[in-house]
C-alpha atoms as a PDB file:
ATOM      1  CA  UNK A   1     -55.937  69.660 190.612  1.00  0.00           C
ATOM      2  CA  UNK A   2     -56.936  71.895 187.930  1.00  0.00           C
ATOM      3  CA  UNK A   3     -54.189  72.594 184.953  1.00  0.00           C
ATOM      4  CA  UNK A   4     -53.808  76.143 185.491  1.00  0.00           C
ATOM      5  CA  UNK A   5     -51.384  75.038 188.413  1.00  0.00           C
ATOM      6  CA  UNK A   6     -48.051  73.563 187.577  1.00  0.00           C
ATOM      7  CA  UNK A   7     -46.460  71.362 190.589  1.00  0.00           C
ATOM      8  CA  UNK A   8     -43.257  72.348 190.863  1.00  0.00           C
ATOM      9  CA  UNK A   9     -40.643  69.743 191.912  1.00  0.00           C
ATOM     10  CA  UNK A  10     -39.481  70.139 195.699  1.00  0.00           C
ATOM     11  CA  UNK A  11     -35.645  69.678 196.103  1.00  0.00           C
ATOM     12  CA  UNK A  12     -35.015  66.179 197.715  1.00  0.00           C
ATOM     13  CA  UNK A  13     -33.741  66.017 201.287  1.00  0.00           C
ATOM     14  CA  UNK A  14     -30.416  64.695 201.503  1.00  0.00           C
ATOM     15  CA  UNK A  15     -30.298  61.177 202.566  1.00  0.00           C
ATOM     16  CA  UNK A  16     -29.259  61.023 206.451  1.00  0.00           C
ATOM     17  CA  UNK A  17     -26.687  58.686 205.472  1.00  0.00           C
ATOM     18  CA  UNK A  18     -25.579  60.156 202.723  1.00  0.00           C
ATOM     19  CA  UNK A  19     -25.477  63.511 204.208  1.00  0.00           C
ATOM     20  CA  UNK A  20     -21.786  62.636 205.809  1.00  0.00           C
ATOM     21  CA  UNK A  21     -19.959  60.574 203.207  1.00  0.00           C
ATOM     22  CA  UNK A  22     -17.279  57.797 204.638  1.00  0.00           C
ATOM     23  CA  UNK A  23     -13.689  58.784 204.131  1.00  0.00           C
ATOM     24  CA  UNK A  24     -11.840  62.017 203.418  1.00  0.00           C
ATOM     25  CA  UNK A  25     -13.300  64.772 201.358  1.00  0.00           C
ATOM     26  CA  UNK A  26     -11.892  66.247 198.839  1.00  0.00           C
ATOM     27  CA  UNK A  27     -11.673  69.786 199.573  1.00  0.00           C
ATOM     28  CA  UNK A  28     -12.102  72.554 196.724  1.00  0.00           C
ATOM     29  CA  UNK A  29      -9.718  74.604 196.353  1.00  0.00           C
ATOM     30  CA  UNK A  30     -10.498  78.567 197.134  1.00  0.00           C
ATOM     31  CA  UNK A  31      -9.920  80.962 194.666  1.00  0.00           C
ATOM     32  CA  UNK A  32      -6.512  83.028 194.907  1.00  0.00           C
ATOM     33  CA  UNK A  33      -7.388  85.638 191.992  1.00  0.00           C
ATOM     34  CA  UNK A  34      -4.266  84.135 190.231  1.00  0.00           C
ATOM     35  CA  UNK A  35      -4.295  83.499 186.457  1.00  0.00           C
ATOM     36  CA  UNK A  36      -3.926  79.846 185.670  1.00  0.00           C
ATOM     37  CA  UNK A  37      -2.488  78.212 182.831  1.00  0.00           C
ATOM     38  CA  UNK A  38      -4.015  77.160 179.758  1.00  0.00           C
ATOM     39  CA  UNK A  39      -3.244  73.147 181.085  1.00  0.00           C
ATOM     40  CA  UNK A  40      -5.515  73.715 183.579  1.00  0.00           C
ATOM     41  CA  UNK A  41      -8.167  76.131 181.887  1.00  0.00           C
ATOM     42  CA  UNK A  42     -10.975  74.167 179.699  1.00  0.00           C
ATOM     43  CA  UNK A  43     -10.536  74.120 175.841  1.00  0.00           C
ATOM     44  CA  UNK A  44     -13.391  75.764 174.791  1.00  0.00           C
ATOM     45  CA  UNK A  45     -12.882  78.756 177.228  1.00  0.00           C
ATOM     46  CA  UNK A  46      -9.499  79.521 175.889  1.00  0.00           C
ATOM     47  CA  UNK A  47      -9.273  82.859 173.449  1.00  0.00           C
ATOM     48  CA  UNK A  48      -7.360  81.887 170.569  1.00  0.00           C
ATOM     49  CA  UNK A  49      -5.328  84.331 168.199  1.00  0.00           C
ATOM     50  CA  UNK A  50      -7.539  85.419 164.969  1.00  0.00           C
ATOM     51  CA  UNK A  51      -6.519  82.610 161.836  1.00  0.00           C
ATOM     52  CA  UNK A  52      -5.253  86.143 159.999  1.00  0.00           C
ATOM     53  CA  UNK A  53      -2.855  87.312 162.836  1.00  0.00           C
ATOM     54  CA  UNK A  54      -1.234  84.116 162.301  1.00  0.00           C
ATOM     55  CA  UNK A  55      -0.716  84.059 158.778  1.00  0.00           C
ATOM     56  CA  UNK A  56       0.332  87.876 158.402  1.00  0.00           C
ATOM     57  CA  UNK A  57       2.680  87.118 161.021  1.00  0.00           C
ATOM     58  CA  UNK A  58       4.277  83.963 158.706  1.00  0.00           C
ATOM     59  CA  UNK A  59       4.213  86.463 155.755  1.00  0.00           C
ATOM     60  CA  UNK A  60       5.877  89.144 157.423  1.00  0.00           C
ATOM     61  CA  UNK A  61       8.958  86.462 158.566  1.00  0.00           C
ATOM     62  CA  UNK A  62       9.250  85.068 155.404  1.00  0.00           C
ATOM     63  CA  UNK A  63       9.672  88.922 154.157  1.00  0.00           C
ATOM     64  CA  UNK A  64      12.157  89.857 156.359  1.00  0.00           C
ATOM     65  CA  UNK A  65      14.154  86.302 155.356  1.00  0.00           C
ATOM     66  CA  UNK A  66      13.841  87.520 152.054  1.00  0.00           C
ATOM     67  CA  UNK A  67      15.342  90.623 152.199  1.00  0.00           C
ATOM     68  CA  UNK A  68      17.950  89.420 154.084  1.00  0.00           C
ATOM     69  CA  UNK A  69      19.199  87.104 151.678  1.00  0.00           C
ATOM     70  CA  UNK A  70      19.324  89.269 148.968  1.00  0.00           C
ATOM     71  CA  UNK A  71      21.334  91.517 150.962  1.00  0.00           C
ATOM     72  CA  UNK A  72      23.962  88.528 151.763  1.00  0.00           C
ATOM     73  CA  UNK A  73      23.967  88.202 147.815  1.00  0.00           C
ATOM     74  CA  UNK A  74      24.402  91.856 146.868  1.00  0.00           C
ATOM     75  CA  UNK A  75      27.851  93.494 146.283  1.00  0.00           C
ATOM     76  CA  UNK A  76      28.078  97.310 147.742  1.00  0.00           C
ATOM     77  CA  UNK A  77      29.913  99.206 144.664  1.00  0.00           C
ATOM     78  CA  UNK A  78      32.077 100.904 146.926  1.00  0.00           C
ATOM     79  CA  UNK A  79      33.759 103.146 144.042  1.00  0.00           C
ATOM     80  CA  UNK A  80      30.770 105.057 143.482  1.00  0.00           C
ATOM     81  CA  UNK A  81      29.589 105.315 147.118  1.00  0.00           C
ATOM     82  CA  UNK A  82      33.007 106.724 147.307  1.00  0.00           C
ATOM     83  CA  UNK A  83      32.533 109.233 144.482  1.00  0.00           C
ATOM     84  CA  UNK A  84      29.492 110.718 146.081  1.00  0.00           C
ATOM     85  CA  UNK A  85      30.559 111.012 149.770  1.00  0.00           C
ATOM     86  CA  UNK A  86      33.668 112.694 148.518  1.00  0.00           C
ATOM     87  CA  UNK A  87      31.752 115.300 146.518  1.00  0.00           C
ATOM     88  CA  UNK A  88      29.508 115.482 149.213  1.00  0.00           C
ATOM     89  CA  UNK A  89      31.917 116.232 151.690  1.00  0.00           C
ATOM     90  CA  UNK A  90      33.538 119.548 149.650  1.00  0.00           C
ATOM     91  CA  UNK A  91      30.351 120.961 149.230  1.00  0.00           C
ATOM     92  CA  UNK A  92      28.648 123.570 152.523  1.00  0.00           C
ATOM     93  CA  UNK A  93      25.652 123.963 150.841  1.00  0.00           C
ATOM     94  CA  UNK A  94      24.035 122.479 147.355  1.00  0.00           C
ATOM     95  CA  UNK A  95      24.535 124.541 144.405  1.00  0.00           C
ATOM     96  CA  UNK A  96      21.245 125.774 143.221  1.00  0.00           C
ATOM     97  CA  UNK A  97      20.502 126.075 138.975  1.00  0.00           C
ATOM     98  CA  UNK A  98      21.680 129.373 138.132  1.00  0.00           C
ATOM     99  CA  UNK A  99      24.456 130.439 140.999  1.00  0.00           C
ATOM    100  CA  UNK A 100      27.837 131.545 139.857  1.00  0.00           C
ATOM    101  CA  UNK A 101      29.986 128.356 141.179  1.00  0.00           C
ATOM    102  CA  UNK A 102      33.680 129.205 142.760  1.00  0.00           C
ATOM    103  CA  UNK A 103      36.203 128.765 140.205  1.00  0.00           C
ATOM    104  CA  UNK A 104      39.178 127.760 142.342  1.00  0.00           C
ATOM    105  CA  UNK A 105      39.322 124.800 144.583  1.00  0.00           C
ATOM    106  CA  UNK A 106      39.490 125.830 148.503  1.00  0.00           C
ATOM    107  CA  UNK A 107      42.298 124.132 149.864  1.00  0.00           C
ATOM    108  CA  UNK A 108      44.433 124.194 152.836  1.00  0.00           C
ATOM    109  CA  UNK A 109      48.446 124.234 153.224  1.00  0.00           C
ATOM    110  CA  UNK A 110      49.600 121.350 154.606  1.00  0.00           C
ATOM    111  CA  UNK A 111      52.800 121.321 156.344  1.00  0.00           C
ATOM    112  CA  UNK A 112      54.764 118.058 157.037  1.00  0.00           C
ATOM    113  CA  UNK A 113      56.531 118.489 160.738  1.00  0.00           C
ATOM    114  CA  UNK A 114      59.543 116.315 161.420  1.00  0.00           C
ATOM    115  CA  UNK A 115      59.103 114.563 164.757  1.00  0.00           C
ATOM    116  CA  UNK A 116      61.356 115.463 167.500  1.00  0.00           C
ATOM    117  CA  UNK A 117      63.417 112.654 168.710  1.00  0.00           C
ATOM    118  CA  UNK A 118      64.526 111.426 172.805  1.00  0.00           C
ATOM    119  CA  UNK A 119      67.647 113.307 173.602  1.00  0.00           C
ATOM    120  CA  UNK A 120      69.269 109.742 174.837  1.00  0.00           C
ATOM    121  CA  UNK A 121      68.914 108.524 171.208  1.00  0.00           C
ATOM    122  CA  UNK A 122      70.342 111.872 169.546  1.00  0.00           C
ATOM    123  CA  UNK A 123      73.467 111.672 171.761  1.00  0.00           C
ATOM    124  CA  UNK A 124      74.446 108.157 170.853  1.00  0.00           C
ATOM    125  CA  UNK A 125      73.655 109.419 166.874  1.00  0.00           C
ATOM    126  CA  UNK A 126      75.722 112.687 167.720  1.00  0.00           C
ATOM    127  CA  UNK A 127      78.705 111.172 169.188  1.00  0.00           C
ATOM    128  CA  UNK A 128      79.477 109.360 166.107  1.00  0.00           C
ATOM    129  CA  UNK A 129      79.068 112.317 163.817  1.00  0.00           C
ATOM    130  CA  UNK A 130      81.509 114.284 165.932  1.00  0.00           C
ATOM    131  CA  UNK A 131      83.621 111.630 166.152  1.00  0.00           C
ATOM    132  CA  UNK A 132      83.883 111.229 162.436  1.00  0.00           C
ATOM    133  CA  UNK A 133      84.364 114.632 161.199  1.00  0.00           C
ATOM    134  CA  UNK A 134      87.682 116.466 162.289  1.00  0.00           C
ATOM    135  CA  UNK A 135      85.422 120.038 162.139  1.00  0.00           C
ATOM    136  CA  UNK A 136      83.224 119.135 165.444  1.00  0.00           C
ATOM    137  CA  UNK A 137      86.220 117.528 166.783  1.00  0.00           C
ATOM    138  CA  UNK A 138      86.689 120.506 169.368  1.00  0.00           C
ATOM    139  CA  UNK A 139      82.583 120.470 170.045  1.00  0.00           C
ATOM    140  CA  UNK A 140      81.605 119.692 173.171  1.00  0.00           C
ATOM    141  CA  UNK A 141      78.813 117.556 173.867  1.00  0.00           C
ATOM    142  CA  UNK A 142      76.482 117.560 177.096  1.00  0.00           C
ATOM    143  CA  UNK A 143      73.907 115.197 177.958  1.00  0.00           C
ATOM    144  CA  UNK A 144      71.408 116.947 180.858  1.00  0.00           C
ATOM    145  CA  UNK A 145      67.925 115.665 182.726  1.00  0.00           C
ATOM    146  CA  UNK A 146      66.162 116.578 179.470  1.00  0.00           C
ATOM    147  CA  UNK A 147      68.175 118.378 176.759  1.00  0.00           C
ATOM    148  CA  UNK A 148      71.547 117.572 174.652  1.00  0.00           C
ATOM    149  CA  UNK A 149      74.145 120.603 174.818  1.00  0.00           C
ATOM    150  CA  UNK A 150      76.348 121.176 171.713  1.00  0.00           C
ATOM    151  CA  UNK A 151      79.052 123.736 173.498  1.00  0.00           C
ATOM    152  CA  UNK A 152      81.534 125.364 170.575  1.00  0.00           C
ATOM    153  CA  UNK A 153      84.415 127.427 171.941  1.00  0.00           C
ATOM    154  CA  UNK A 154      84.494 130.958 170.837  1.00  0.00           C
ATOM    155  CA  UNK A 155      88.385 131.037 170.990  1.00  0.00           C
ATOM    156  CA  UNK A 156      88.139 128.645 168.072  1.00  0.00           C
ATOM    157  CA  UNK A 157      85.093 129.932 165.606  1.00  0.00           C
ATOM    158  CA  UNK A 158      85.613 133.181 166.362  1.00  0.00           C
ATOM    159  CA  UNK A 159      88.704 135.926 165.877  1.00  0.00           C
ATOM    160  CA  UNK A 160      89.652 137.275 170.111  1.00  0.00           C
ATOM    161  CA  UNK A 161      86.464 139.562 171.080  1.00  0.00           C
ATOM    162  CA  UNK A 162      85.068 139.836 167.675  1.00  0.00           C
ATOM    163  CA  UNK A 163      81.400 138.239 167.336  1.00  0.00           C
ATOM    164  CA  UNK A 164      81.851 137.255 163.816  1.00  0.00           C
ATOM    165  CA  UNK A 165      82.887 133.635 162.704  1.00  0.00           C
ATOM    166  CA  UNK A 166      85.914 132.736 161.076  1.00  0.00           C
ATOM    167  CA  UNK A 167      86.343 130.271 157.847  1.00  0.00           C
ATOM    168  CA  UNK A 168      86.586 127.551 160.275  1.00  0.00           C
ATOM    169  CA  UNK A 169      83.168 128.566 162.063  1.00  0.00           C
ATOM    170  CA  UNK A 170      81.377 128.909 159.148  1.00  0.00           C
ATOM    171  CA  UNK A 171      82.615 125.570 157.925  1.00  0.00           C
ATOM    172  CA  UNK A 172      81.910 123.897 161.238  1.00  0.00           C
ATOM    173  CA  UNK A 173      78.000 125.523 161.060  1.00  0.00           C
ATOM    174  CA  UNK A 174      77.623 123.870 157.501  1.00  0.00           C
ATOM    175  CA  UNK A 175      78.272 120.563 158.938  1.00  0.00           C
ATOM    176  CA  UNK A 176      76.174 120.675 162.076  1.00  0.00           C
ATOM    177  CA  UNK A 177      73.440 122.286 159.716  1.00  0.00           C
ATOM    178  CA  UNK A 178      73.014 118.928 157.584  1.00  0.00           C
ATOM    179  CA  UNK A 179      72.812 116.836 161.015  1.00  0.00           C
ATOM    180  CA  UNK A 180      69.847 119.375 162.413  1.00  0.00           C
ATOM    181  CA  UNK A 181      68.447 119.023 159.419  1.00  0.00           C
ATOM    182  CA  UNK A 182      67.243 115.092 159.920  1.00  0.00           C
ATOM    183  CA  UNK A 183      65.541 115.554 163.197  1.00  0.00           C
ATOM    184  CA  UNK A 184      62.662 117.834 164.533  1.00  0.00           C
ATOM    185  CA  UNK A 185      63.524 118.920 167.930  1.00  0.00           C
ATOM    186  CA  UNK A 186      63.986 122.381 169.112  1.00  0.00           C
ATOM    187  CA  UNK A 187      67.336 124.510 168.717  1.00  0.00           C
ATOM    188  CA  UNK A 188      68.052 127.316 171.618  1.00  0.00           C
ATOM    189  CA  UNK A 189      71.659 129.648 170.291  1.00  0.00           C
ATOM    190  CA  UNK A 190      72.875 130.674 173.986  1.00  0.00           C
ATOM    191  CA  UNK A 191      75.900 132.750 174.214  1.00  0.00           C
ATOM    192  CA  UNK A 192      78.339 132.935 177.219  1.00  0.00           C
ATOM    193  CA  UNK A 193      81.280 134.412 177.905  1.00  0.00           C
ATOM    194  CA  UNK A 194      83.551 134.940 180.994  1.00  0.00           C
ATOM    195  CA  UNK A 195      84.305 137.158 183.626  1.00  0.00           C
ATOM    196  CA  UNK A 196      86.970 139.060 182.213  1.00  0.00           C
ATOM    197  CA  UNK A 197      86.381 142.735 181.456  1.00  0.00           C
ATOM    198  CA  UNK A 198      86.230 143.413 177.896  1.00  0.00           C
ATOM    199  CA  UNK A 199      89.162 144.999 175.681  1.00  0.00           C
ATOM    200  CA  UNK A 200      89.146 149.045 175.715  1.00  0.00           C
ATOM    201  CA  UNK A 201      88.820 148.761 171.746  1.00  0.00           C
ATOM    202  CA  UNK A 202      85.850 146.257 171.951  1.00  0.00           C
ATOM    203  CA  UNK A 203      82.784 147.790 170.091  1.00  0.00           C
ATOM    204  CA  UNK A 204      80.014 145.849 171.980  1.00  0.00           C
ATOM    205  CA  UNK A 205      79.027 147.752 175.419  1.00  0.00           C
ATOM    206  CA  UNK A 206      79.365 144.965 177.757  1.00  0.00           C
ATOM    207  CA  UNK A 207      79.687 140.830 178.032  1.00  0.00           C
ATOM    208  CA  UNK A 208      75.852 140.768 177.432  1.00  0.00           C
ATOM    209  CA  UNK A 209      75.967 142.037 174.069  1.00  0.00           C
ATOM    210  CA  UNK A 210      78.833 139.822 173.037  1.00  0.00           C
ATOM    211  CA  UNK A 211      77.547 136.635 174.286  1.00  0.00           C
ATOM    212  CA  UNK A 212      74.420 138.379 172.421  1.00  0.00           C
ATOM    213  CA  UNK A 213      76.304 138.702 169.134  1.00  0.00           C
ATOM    214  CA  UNK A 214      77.823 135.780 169.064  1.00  0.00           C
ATOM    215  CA  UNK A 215      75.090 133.733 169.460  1.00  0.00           C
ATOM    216  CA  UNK A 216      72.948 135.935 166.905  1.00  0.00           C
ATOM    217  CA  UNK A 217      76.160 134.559 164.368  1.00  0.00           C
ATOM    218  CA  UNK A 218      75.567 131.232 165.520  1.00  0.00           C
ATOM    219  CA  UNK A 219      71.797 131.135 164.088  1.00  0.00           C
ATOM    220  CA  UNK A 220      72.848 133.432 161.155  1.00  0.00           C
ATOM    221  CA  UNK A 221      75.215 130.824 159.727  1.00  0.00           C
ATOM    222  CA  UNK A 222      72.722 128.033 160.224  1.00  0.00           C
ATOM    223  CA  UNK A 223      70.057 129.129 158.705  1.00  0.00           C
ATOM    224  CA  UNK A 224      72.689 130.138 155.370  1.00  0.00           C
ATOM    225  CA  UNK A 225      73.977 126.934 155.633  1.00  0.00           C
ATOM    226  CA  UNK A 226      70.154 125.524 155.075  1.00  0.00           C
ATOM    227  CA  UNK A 227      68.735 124.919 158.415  1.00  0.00           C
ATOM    228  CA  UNK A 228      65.003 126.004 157.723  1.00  0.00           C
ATOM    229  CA  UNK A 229      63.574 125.627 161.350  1.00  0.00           C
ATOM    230  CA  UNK A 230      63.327 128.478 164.380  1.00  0.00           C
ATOM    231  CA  UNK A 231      66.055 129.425 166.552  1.00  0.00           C
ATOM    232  CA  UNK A 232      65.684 130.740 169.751  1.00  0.00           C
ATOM    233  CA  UNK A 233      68.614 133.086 170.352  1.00  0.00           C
ATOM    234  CA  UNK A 234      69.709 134.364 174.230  1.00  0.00           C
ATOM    235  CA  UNK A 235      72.650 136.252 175.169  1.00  0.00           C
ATOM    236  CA  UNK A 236      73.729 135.037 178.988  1.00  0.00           C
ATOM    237  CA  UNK A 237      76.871 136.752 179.560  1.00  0.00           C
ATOM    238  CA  UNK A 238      79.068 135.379 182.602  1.00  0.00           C
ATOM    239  CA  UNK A 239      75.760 134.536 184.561  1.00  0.00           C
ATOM    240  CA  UNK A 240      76.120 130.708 184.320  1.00  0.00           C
ATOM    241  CA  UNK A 241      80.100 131.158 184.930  1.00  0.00           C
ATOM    242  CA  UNK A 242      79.866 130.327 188.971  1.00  0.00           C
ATOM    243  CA  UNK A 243      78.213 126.527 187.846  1.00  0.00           C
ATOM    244  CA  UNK A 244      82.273 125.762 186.502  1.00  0.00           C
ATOM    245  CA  UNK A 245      83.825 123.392 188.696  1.00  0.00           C
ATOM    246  CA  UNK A 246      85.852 124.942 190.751  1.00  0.00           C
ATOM    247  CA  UNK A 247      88.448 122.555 191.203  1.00  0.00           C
ATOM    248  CA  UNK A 248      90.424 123.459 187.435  1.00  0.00           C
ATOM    249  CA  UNK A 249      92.386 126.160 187.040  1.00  0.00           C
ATOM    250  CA  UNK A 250      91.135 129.924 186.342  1.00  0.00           C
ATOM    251  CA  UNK A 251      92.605 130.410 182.741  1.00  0.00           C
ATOM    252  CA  UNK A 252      90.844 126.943 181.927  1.00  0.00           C
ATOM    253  CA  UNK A 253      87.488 128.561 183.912  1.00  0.00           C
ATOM    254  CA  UNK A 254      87.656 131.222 181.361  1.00  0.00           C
ATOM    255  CA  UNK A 255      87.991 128.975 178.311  1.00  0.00           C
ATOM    256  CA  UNK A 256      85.392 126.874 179.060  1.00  0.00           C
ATOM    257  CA  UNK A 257      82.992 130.180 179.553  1.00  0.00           C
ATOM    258  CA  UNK A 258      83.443 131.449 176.409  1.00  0.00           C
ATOM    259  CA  UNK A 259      81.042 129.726 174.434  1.00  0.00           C
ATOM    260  CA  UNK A 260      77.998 129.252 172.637  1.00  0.00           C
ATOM    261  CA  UNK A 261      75.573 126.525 173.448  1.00  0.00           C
ATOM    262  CA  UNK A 262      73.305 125.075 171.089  1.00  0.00           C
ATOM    263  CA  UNK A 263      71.021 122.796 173.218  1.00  0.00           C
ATOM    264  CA  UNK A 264      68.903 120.827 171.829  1.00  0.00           C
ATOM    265  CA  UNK A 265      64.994 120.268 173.936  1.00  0.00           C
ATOM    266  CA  UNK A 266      62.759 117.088 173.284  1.00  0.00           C
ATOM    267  CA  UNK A 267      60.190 119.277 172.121  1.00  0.00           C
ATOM    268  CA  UNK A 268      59.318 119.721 168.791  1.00  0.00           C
ATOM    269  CA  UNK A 269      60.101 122.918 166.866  1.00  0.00           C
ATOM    270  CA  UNK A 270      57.236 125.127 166.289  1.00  0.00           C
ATOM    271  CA  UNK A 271      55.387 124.030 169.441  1.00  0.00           C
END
């Protein structure tokens, strides 16, 4: 055959009896479209990282180790930090170069409140205290739901219909003035008085503006005898009278009316 043809190699037959081989096959597996691990992916077809990934990656850890032990080994002056957060904090707006600055110092008043205290624990205190002195001997004291009553007898502090207090009064509101004095809680003046019709002579029009009166005294003297805080003052004539027992005599009924209650609320005063 001339050179300008090239035979070209036929593919062998398979051998007949190599065509079925003896034993079981080994079957290949199918492909899933699942991503296989490196284990089973040839060396040389796995993508490596770049050499310079690597290294910046060392640097950068080694940085941020750095830094953080200098921080460990650093001391925080807290004094000056201090200084500037507390100008800071006074100042609205920076002062520009050239502004007029304020010359006084904005402030605002502070008032110190005493706290109120339970009414359970100011009776026990209170009971000694009138116990003690011979001027709140006569003073009754009342322990309700929620509020302490002080109940002084008007046929004592004050001179028959008359809404001003006697020596003994006056003496009496000095005393109970330096007790209110240590605690917070609220004072309400309310003035009673009983059913009886009033003297021809009185100068007050009826039992409301005595019991009125009376208890307008009350607060009067306390607050002269140093008691800075607020009084609520209420005139309540004979309109509590029919909560008496009803058991005692009359002529005791009336004594016990005429009074003036100072009760005393958990609540602080000013609220």
């Amino acid at each position: 055959m001339s050179d300008m043809f090239q035979l070209q190699a036929q593919p062998e037959e398979p051998d007949a009896e190599n065509a079925f081989p003896e034993g079981p096959v080994e079957r290949q597996p199918e492909s899933t479209g699942e991503v296989l691990d490196d284990e089973g992916i040839p060396e040389d077809l796995v993508e490596k990282s770049p050499i310079w990934l690597v290294t910046f990656g060392d640097v950068a850890a080694l940085m941020l180790a750095f830094f953080v032990m200098l921080y460990s080994m650093s001391h925080l002056q807290s004094e000056k930090w201090d200084a500037v957060i507390s100008i800071l904090a006074t100042r609205d707006e920076p002062v520009k170069p050239g502004e007029p600055t304020p010359v006084g110092e904005r402030t605002i008043t502070r008032i110190d409140l005493i706290p109120a205290f339970p009414t359970g624990y100011l009776e026990r205190i209170l009971n000694e205290k009138l116990g003690g002195d011979p001027l709140l001997a006569d003073i009754r004291m009342t322990g309700l739901e929620d509020q302490l009553v002080l109940s002084l007898p008007t046929d004592k502090y004050f001179d028959g219909s008359d809404a001003t207090l006697n020596e003994t009064g006056i003496r009496t509101m000095s005393s109970l003035a330096a007790v209110f004095r240590q605690f917070g809680n609220r004072l309400d003046i309310r003035g009673h008085t009983s059913p009886e019709p009033l003297p021809p002579d009185s100068p007050y029009q009826d039992r409301w503006a005595v019991s009125l009166a009376r208890a307008l005294a009350v607060a009067k003297s306390l607050e002269q005898a140093g008691y800075s805080g607020d009084l609520s003052v209420l005139g309540q004539a004979d309109s509590v009278y029919r909560h008496i027992d009803r058991d005692i005599p009359e002529t005791r009924r009336f004594e016990l009316a005429r009074r003036v209650d100072i009760v005393i609320v958990p609540e602080a005063r000013g609220q």
